[in-house]
PDB file of N, CA and C in Angstrom:
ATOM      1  N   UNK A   1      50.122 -91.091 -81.220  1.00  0.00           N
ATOM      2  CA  UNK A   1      49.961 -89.667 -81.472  1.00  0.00           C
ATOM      3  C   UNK A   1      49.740 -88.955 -80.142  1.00  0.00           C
ATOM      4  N   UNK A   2      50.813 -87.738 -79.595  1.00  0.00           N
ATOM      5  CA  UNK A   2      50.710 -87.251 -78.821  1.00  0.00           C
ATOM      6  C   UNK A   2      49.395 -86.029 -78.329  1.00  0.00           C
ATOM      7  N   UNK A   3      48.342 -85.887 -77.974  1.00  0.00           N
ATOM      8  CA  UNK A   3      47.636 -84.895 -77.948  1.00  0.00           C
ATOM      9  C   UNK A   3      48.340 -82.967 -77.526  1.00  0.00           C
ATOM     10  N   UNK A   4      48.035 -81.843 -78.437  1.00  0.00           N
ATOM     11  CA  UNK A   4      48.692 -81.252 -77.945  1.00  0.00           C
ATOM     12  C   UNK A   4      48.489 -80.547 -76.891  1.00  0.00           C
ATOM     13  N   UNK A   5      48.961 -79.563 -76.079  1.00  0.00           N
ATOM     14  CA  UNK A   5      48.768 -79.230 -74.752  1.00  0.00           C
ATOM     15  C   UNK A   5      47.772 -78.474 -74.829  1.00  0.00           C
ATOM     16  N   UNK A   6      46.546 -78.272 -73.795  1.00  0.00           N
ATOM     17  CA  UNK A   6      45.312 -77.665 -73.822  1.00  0.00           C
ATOM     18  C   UNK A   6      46.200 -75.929 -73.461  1.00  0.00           C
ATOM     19  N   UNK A   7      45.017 -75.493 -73.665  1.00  0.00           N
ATOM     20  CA  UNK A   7      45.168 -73.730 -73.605  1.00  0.00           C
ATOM     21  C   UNK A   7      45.529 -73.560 -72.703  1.00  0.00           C
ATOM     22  N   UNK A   8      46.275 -72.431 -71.918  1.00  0.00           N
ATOM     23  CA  UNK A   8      46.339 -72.143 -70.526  1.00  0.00           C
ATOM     24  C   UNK A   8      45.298 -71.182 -69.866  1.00  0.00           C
ATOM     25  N   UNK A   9      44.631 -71.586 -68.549  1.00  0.00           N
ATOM     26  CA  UNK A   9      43.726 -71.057 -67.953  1.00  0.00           C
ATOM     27  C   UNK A   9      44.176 -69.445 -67.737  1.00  0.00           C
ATOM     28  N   UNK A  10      43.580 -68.415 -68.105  1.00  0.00           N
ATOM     29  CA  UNK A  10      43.755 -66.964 -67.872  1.00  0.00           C
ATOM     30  C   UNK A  10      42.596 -66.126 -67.431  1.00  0.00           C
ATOM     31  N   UNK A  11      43.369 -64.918 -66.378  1.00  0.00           N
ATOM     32  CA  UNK A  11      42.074 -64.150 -66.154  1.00  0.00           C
ATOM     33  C   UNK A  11      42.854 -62.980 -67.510  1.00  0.00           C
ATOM     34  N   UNK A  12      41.980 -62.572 -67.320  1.00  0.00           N
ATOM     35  CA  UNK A  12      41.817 -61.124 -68.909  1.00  0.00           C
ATOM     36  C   UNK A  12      41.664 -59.427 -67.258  1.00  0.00           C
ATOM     37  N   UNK A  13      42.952 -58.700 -67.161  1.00  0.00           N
ATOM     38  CA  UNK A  13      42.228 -57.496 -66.720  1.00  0.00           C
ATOM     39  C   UNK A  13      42.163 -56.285 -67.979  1.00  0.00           C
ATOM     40  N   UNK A  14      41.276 -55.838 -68.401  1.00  0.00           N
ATOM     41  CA  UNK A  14      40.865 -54.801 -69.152  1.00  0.00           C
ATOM     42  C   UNK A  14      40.795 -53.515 -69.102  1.00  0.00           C
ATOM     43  N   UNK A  15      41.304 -53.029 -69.414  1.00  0.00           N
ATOM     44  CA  UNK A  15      41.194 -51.425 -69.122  1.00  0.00           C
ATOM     45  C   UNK A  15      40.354 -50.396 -69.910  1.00  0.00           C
ATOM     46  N   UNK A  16      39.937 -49.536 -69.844  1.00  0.00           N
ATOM     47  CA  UNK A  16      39.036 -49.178 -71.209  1.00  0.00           C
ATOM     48  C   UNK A  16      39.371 -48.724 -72.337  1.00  0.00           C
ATOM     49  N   UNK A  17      40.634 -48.710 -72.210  1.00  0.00           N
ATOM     50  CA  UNK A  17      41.267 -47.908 -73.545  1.00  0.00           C
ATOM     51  C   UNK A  17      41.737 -49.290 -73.919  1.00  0.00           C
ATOM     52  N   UNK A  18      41.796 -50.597 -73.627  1.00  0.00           N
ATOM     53  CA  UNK A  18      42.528 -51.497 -74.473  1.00  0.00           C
ATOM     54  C   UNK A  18      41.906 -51.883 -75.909  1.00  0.00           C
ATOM     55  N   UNK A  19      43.368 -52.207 -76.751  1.00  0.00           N
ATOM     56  CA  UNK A  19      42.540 -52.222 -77.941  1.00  0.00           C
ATOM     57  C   UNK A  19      41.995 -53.680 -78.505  1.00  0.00           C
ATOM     58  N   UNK A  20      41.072 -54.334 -78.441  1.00  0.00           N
ATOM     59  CA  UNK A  20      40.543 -55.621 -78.727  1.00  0.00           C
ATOM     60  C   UNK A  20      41.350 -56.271 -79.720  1.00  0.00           C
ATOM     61  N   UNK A  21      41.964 -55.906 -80.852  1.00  0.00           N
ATOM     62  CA  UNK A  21      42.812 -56.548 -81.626  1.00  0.00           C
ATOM     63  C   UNK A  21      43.863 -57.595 -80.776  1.00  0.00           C
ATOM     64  N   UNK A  22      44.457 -56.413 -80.039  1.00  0.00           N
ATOM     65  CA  UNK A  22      45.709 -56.754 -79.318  1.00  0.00           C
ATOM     66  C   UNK A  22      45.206 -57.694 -78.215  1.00  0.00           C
ATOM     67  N   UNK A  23      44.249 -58.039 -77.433  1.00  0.00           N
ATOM     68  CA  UNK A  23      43.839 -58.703 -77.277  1.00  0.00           C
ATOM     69  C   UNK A  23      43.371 -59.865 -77.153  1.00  0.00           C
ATOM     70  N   UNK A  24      42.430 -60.402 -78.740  1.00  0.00           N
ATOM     71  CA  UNK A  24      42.689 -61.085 -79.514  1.00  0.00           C
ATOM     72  C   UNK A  24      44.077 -62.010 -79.758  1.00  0.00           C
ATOM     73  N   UNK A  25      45.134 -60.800 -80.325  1.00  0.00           N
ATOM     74  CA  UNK A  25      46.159 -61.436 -81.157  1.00  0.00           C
ATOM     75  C   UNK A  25      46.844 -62.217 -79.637  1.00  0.00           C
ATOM     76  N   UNK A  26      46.982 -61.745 -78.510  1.00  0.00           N
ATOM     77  CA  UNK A  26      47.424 -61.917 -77.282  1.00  0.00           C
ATOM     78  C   UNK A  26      47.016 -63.704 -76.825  1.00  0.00           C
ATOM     79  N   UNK A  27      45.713 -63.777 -76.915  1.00  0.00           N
ATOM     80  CA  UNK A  27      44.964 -65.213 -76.508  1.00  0.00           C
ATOM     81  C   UNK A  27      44.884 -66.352 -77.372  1.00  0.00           C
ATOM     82  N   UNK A  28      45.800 -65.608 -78.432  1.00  0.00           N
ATOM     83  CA  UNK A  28      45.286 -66.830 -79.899  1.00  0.00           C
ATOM     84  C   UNK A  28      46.797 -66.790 -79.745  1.00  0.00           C
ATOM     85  N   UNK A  29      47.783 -66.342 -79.765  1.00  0.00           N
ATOM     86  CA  UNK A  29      49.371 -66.563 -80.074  1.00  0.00           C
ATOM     87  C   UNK A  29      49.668 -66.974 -78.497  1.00  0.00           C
ATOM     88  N   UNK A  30      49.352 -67.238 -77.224  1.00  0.00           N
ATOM     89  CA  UNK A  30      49.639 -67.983 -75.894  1.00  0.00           C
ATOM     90  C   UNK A  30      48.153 -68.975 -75.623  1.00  0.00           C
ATOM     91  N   UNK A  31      47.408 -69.175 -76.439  1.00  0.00           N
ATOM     92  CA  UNK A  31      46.516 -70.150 -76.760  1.00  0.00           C
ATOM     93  C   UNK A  31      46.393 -70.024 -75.659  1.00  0.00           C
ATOM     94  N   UNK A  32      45.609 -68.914 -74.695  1.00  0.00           N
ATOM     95  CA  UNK A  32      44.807 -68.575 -73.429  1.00  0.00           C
ATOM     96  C   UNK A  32      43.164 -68.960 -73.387  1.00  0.00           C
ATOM     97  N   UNK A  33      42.772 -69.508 -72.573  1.00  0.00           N
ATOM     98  CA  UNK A  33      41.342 -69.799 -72.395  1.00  0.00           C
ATOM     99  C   UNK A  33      40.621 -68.835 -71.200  1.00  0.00           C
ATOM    100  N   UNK A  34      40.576 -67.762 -71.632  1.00  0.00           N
ATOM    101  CA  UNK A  34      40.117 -66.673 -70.612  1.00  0.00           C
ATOM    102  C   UNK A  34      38.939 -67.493 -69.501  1.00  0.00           C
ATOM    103  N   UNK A  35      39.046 -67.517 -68.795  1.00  0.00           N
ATOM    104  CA  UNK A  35      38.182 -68.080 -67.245  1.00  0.00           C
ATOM    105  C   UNK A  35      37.376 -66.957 -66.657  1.00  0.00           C
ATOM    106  N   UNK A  36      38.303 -66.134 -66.578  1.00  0.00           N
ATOM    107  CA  UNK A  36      37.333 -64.232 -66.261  1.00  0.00           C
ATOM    108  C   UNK A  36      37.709 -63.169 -66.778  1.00  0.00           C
ATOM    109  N   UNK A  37      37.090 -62.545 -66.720  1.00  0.00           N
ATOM    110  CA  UNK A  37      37.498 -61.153 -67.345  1.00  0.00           C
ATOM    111  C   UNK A  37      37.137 -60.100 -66.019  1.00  0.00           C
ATOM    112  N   UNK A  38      38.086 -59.111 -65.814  1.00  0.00           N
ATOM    113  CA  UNK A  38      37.991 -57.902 -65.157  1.00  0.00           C
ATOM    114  C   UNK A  38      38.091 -56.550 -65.600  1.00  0.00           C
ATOM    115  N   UNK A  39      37.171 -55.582 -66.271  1.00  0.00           N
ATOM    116  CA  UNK A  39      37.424 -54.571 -66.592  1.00  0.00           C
ATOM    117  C   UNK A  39      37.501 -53.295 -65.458  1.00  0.00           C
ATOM    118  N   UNK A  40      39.013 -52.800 -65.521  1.00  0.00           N
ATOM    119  CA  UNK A  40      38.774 -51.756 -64.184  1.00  0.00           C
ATOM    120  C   UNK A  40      39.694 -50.942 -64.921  1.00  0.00           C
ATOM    121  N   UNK A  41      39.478 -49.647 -64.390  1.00  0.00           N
ATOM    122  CA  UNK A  41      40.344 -48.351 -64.581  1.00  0.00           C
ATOM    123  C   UNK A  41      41.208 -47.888 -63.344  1.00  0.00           C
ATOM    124  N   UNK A  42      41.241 -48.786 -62.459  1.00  0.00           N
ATOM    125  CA  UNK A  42      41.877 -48.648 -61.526  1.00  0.00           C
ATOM    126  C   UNK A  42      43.196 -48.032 -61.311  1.00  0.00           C
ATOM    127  N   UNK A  43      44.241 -47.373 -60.478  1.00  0.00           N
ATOM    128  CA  UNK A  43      45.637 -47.496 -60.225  1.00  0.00           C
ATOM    129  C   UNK A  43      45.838 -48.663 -60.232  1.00  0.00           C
ATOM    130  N   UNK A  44      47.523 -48.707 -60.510  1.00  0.00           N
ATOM    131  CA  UNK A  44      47.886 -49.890 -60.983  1.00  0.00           C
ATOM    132  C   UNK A  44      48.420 -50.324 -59.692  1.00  0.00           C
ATOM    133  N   UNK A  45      48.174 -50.384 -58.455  1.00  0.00           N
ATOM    134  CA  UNK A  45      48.559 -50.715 -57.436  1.00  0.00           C
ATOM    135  C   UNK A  45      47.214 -51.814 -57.121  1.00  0.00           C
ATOM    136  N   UNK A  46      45.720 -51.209 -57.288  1.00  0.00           N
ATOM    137  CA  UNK A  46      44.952 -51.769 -56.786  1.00  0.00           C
ATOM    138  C   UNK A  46      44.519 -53.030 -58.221  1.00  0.00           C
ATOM    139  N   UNK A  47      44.869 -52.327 -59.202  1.00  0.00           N
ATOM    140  CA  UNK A  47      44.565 -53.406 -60.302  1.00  0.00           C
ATOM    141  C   UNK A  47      45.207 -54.310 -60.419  1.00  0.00           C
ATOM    142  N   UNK A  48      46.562 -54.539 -60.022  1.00  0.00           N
ATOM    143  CA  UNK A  48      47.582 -55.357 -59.326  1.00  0.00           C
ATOM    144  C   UNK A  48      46.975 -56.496 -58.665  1.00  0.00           C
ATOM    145  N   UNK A  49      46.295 -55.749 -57.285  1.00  0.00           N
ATOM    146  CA  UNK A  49      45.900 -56.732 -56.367  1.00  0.00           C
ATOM    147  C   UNK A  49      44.647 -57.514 -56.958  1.00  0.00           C
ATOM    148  N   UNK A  50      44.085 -56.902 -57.559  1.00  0.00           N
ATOM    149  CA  UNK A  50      42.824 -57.096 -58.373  1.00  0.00           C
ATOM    150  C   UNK A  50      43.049 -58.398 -58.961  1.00  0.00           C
ATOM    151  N   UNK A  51      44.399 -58.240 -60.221  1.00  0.00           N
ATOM    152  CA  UNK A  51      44.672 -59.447 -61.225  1.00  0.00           C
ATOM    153  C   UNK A  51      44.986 -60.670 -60.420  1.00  0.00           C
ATOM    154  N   UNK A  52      45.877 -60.124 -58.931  1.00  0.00           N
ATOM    155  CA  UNK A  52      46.160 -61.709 -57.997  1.00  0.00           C
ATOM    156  C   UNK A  52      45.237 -62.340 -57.526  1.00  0.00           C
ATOM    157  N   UNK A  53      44.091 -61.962 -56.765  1.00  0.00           N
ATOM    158  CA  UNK A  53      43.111 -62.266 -56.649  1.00  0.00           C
ATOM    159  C   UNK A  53      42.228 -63.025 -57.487  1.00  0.00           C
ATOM    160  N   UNK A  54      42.051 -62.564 -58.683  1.00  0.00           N
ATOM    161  CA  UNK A  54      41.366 -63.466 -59.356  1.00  0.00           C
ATOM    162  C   UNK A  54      42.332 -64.591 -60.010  1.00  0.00           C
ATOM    163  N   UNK A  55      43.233 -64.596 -60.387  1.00  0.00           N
ATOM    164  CA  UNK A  55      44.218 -65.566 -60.539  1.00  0.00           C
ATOM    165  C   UNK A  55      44.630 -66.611 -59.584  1.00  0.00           C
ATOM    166  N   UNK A  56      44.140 -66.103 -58.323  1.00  0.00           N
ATOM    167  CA  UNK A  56      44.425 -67.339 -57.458  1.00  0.00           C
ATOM    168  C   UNK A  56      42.625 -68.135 -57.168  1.00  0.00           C
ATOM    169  N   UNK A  57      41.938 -67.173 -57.314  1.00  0.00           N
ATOM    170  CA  UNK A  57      40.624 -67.702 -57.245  1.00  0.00           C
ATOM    171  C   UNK A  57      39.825 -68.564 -58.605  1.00  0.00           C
ATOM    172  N   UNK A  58      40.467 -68.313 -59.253  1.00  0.00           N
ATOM    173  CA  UNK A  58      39.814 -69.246 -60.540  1.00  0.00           C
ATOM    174  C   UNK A  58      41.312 -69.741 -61.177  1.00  0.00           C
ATOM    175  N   UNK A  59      42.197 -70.122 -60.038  1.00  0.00           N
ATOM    176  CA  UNK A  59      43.315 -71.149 -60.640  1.00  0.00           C
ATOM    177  C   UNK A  59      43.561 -70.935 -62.380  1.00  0.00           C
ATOM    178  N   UNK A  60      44.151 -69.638 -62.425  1.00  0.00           N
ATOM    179  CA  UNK A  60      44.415 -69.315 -63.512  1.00  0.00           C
ATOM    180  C   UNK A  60      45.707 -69.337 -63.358  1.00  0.00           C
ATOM    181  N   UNK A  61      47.088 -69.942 -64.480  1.00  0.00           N
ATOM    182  CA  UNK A  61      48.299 -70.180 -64.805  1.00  0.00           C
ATOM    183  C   UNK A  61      48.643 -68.471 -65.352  1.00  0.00           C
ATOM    184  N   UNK A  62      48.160 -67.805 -65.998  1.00  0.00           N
ATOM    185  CA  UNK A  62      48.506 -66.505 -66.810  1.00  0.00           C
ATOM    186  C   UNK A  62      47.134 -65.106 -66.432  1.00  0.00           C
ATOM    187  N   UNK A  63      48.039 -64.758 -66.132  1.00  0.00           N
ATOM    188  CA  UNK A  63      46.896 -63.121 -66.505  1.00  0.00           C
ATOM    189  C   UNK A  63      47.295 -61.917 -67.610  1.00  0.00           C
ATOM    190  N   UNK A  64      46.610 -61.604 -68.163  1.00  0.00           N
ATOM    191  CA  UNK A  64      46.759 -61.372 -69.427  1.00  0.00           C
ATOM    192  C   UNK A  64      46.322 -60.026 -69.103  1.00  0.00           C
ATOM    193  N   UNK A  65      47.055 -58.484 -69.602  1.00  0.00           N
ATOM    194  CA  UNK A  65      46.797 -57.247 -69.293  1.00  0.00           C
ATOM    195  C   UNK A  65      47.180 -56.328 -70.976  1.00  0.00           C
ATOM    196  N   UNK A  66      46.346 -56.566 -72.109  1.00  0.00           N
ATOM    197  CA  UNK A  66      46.766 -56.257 -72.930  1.00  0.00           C
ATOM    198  C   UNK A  66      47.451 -54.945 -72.958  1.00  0.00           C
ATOM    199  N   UNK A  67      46.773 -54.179 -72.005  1.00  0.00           N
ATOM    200  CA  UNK A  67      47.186 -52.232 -72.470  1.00  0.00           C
ATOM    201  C   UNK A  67      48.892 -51.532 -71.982  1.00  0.00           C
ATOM    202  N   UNK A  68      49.521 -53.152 -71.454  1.00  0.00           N
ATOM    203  CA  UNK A  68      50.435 -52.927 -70.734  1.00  0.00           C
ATOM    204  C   UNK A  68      51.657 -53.125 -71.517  1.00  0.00           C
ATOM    205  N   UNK A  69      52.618 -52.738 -71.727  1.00  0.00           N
ATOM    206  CA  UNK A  69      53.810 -52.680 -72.668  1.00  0.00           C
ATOM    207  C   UNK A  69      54.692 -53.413 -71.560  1.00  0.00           C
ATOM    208  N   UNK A  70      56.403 -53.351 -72.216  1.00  0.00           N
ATOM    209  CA  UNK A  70      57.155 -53.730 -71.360  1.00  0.00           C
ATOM    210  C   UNK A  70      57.435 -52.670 -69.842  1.00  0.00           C
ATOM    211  N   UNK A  71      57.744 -53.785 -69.048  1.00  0.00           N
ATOM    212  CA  UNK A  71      57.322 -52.918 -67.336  1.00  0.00           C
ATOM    213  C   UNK A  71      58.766 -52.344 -66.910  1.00  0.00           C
ATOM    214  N   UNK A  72      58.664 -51.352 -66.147  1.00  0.00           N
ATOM    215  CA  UNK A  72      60.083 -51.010 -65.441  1.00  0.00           C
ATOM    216  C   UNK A  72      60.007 -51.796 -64.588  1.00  0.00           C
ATOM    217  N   UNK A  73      61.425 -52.373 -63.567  1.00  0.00           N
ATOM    218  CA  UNK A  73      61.626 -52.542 -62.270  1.00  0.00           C
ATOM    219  C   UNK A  73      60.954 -51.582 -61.283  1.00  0.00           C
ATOM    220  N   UNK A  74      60.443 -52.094 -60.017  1.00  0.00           N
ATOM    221  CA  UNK A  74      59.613 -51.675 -58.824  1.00  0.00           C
ATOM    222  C   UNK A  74      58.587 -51.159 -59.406  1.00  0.00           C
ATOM    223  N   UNK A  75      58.143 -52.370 -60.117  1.00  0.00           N
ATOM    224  CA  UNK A  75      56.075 -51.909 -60.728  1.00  0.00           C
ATOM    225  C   UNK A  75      55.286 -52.254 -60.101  1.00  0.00           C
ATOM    226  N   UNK A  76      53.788 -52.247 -59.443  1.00  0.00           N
ATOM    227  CA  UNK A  76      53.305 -52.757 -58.986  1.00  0.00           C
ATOM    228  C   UNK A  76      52.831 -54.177 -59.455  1.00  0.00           C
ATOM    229  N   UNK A  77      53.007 -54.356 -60.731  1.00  0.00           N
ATOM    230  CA  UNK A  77      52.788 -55.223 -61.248  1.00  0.00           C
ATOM    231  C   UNK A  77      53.489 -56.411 -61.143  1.00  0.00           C
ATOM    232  N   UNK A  78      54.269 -56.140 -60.916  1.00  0.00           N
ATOM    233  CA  UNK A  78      55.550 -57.166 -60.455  1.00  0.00           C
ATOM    234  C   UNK A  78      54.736 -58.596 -59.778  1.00  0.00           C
ATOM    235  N   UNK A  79      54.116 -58.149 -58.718  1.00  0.00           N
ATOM    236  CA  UNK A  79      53.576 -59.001 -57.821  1.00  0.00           C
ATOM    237  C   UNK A  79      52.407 -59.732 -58.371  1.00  0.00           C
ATOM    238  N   UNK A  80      51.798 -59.648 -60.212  1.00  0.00           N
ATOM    239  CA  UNK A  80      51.408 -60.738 -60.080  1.00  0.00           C
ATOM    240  C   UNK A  80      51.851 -62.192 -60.772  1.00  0.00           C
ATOM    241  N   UNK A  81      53.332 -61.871 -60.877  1.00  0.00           N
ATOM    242  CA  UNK A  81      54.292 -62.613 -61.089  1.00  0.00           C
ATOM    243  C   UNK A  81      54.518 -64.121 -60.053  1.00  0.00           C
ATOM    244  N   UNK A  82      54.010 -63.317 -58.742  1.00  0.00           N
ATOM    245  CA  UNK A  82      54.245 -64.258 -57.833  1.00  0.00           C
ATOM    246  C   UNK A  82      52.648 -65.206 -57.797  1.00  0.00           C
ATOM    247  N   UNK A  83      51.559 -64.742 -58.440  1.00  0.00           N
ATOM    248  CA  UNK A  83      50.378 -66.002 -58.559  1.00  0.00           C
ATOM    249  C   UNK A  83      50.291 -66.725 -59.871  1.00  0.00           C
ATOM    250  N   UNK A  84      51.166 -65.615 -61.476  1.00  0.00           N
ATOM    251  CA  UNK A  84      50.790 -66.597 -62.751  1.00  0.00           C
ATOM    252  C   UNK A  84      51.294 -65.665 -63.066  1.00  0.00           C
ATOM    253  N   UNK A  85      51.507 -66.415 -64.981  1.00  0.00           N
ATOM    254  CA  UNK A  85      52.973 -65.649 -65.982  1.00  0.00           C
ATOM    255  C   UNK A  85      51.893 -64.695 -65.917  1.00  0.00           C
ATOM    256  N   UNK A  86      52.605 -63.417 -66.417  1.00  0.00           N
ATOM    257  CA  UNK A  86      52.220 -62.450 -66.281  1.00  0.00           C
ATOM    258  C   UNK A  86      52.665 -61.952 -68.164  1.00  0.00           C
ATOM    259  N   UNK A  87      51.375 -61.685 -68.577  1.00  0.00           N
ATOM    260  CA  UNK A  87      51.351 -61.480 -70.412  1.00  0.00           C
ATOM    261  C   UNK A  87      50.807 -59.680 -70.660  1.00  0.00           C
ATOM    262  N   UNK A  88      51.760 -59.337 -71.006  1.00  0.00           N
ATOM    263  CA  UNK A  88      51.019 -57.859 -71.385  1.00  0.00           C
ATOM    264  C   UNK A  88      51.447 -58.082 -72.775  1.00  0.00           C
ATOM    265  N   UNK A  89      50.997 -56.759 -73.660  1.00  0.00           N
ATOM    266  CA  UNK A  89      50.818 -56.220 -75.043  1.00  0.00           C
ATOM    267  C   UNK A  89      52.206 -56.687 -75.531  1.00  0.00           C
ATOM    268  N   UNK A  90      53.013 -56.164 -74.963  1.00  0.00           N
ATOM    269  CA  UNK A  90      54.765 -56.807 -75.634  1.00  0.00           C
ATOM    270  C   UNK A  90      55.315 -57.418 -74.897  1.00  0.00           C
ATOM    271  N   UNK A  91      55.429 -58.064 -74.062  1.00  0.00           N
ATOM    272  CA  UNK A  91      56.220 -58.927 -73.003  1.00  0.00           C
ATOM    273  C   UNK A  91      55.410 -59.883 -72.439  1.00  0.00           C
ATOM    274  N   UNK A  92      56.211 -61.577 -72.075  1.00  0.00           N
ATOM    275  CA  UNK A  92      55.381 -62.366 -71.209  1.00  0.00           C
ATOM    276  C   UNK A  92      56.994 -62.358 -70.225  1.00  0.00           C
ATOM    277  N   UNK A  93      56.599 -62.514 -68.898  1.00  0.00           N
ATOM    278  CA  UNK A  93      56.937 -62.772 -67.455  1.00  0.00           C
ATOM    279  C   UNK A  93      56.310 -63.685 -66.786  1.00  0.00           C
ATOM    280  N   UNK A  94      57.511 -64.838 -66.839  1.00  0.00           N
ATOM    281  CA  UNK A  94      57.123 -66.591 -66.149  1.00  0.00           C
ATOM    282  C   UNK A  94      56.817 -65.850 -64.867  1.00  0.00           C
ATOM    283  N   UNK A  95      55.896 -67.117 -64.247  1.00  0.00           N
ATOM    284  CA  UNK A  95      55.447 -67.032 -63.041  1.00  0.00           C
ATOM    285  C   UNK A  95      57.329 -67.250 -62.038  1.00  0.00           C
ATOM    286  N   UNK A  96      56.862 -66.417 -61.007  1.00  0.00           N
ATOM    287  CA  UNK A  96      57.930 -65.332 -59.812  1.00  0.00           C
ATOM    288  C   UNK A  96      59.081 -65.485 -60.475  1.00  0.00           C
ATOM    289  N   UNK A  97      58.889 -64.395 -61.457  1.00  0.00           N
ATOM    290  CA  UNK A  97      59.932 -63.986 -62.188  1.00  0.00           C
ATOM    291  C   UNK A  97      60.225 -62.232 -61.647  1.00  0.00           C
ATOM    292  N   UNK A  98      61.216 -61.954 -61.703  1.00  0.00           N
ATOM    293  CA  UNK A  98      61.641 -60.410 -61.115  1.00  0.00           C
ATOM    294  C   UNK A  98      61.229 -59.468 -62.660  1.00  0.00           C
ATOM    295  N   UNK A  99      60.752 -58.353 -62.395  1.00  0.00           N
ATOM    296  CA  UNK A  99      60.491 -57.371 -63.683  1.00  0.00           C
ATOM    297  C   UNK A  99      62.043 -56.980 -63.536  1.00  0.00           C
ATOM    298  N   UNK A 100      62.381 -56.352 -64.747  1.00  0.00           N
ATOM    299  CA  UNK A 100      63.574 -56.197 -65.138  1.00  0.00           C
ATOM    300  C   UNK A 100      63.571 -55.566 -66.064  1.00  0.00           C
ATOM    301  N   UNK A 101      64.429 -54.959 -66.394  1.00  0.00           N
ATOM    302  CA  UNK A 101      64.307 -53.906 -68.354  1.00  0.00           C
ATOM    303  C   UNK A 101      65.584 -55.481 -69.256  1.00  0.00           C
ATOM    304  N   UNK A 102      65.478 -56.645 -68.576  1.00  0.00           N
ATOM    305  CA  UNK A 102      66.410 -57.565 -69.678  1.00  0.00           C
ATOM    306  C   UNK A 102      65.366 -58.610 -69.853  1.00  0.00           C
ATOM    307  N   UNK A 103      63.994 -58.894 -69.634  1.00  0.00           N
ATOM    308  CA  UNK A 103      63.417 -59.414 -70.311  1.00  0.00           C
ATOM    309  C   UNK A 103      63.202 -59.549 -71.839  1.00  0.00           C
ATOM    310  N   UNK A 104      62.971 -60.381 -72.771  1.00  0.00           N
ATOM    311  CA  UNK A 104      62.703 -60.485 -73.970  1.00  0.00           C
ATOM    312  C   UNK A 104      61.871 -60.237 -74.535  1.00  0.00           C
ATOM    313  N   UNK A 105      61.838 -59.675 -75.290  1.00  0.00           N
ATOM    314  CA  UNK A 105      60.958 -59.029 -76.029  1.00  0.00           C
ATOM    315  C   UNK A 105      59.923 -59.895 -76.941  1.00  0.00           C
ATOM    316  N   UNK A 106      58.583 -60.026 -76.778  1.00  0.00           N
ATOM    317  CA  UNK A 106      58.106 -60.559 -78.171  1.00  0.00           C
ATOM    318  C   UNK A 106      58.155 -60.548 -79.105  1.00  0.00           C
ATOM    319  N   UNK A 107      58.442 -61.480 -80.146  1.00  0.00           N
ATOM    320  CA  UNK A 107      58.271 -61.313 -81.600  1.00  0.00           C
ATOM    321  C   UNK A 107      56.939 -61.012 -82.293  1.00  0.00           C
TER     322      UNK A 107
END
């Protein structure tokens, strides 16, 4: 009997308007084991740097940004593609993957 694969290590960034459901439904359907949580209201330039940072500091595989929908090309967000998949509210983006409007959509 094969054991199945443990959760993947995630930081959580939070925003204050995110809605906890989505959240929730986010960490239980990519079976995420949140490691930290960051709540900031930041621009998304510095919350960016924010999510890489802690993703490379607590060796997290995924960062998880519920309040975030699917991204345009040249987001700041892009870049934390290049430390872990990158999971918002409707879209996941493998790690150094390019943002794009032809990503797939969640079911």
């Amino acid at each position: 009997m094969t054991k199945p694969d443990p959760p993947t290590r995630a930081v959580a960034l939070l925003h204050s308007t995110h809605d906890p459901a989505t959240y929730e439904a986010l960490t239980r359907k990519h079976r995420l084991n949140v490691v930290h949580t960051v709540h900031t209201d930041t621009a998304a330039v510095l919350a960016a740097l924010i999510a890489v940072r802690h993703a490379l500091e607590h060796a997290a595989d995924a960062v998880v940004i519920p309040h975030l929908g699917a991204l345009e090309p040249r987001t700041p967000w892009g870049v934390v593609t290049q430390a872990a998949d990158l999971i918002t509210g409707k879209q996941e983006y493998p790690l150094r993957s390019a943002i794009t409007t032809q990503h797939r959509t969640e079911q």
